[in-house]
Protein backbone atom coordinates (compact mmCIF):
# COMPACT_ATOMS: atom_id res chain seq x y z
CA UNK A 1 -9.24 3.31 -0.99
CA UNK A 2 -6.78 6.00 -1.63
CA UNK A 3 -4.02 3.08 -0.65
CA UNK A 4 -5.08 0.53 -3.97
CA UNK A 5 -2.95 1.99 -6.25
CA UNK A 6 -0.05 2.36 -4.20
CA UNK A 7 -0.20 -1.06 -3.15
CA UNK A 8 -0.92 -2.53 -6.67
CA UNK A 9 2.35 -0.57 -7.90
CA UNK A 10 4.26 -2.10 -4.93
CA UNK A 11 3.04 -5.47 -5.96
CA UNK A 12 3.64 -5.22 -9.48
CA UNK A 13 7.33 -3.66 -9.17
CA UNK A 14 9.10 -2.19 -11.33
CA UNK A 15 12.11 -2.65 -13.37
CA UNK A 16 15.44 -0.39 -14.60
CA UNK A 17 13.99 1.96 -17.06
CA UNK A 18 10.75 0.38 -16.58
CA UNK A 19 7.68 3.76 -15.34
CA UNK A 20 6.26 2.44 -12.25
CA UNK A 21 3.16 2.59 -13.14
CA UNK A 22 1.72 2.62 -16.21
CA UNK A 23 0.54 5.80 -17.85
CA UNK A 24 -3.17 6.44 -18.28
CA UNK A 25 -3.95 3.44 -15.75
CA UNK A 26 -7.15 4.33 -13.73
CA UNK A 27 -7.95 2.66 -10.69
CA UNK A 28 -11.24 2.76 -8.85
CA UNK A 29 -13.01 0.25 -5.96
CA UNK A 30 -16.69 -0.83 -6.33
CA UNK A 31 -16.93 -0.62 -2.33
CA UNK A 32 -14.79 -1.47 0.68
CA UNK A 33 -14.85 -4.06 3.57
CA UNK A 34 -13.37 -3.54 6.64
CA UNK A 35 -11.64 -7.04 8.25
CA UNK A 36 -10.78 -7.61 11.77
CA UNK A 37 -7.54 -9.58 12.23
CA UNK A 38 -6.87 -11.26 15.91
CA UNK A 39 -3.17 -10.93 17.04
CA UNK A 40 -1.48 -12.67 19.58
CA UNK A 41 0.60 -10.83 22.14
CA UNK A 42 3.89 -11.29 22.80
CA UNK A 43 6.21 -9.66 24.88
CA UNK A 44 7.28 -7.05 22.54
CA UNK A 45 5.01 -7.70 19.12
CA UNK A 46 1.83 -8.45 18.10
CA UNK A 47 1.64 -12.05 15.69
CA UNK A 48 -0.52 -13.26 13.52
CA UNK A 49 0.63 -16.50 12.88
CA UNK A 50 -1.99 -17.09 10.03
CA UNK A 51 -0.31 -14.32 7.86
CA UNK A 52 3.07 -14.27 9.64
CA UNK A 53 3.09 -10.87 10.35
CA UNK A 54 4.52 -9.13 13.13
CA UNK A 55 4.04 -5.42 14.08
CA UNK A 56 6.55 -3.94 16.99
CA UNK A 57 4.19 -3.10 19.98
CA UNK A 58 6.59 0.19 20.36
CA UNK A 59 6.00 1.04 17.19
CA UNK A 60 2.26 1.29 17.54
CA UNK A 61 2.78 3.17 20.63
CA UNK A 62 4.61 5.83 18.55
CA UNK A 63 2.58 6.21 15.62
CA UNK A 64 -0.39 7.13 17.91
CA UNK A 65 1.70 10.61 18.28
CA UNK A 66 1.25 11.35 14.43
């Protein structure tokens, strides 16, 4: 939830000279639902072919250490 507005400002871009977001803009969620995603597994990622996305499999490994 914390995420929305982050990814609405990231979505919305910005422009030279243009605030990123803009001021007094509140931003709240009603509730939340948690999706499930199936990835295929390659050799060194993990695919979803529906979204074309691909996360590094090494990657994951490493942000388990955080």
């Amino acid at each position: 939830m914390e995420s929305i507005p982050v990814h609405l400002a990231n979505r919305l871009g910005s422009f030279p000279g243009q605030a990123p977001w803009p001021p007094g803009l509140m931003v709240s969620a009603a509730g939340c639902l948690l999706v499930y995603r199936p990835f295929d597994q390659s050799a060194h990622e993990l695919v979803q072919t529906s979204r074309q996305i691909a996360i590094n499999r090494n990657a994951l490994a490493l942000a388990d250490a955080l």
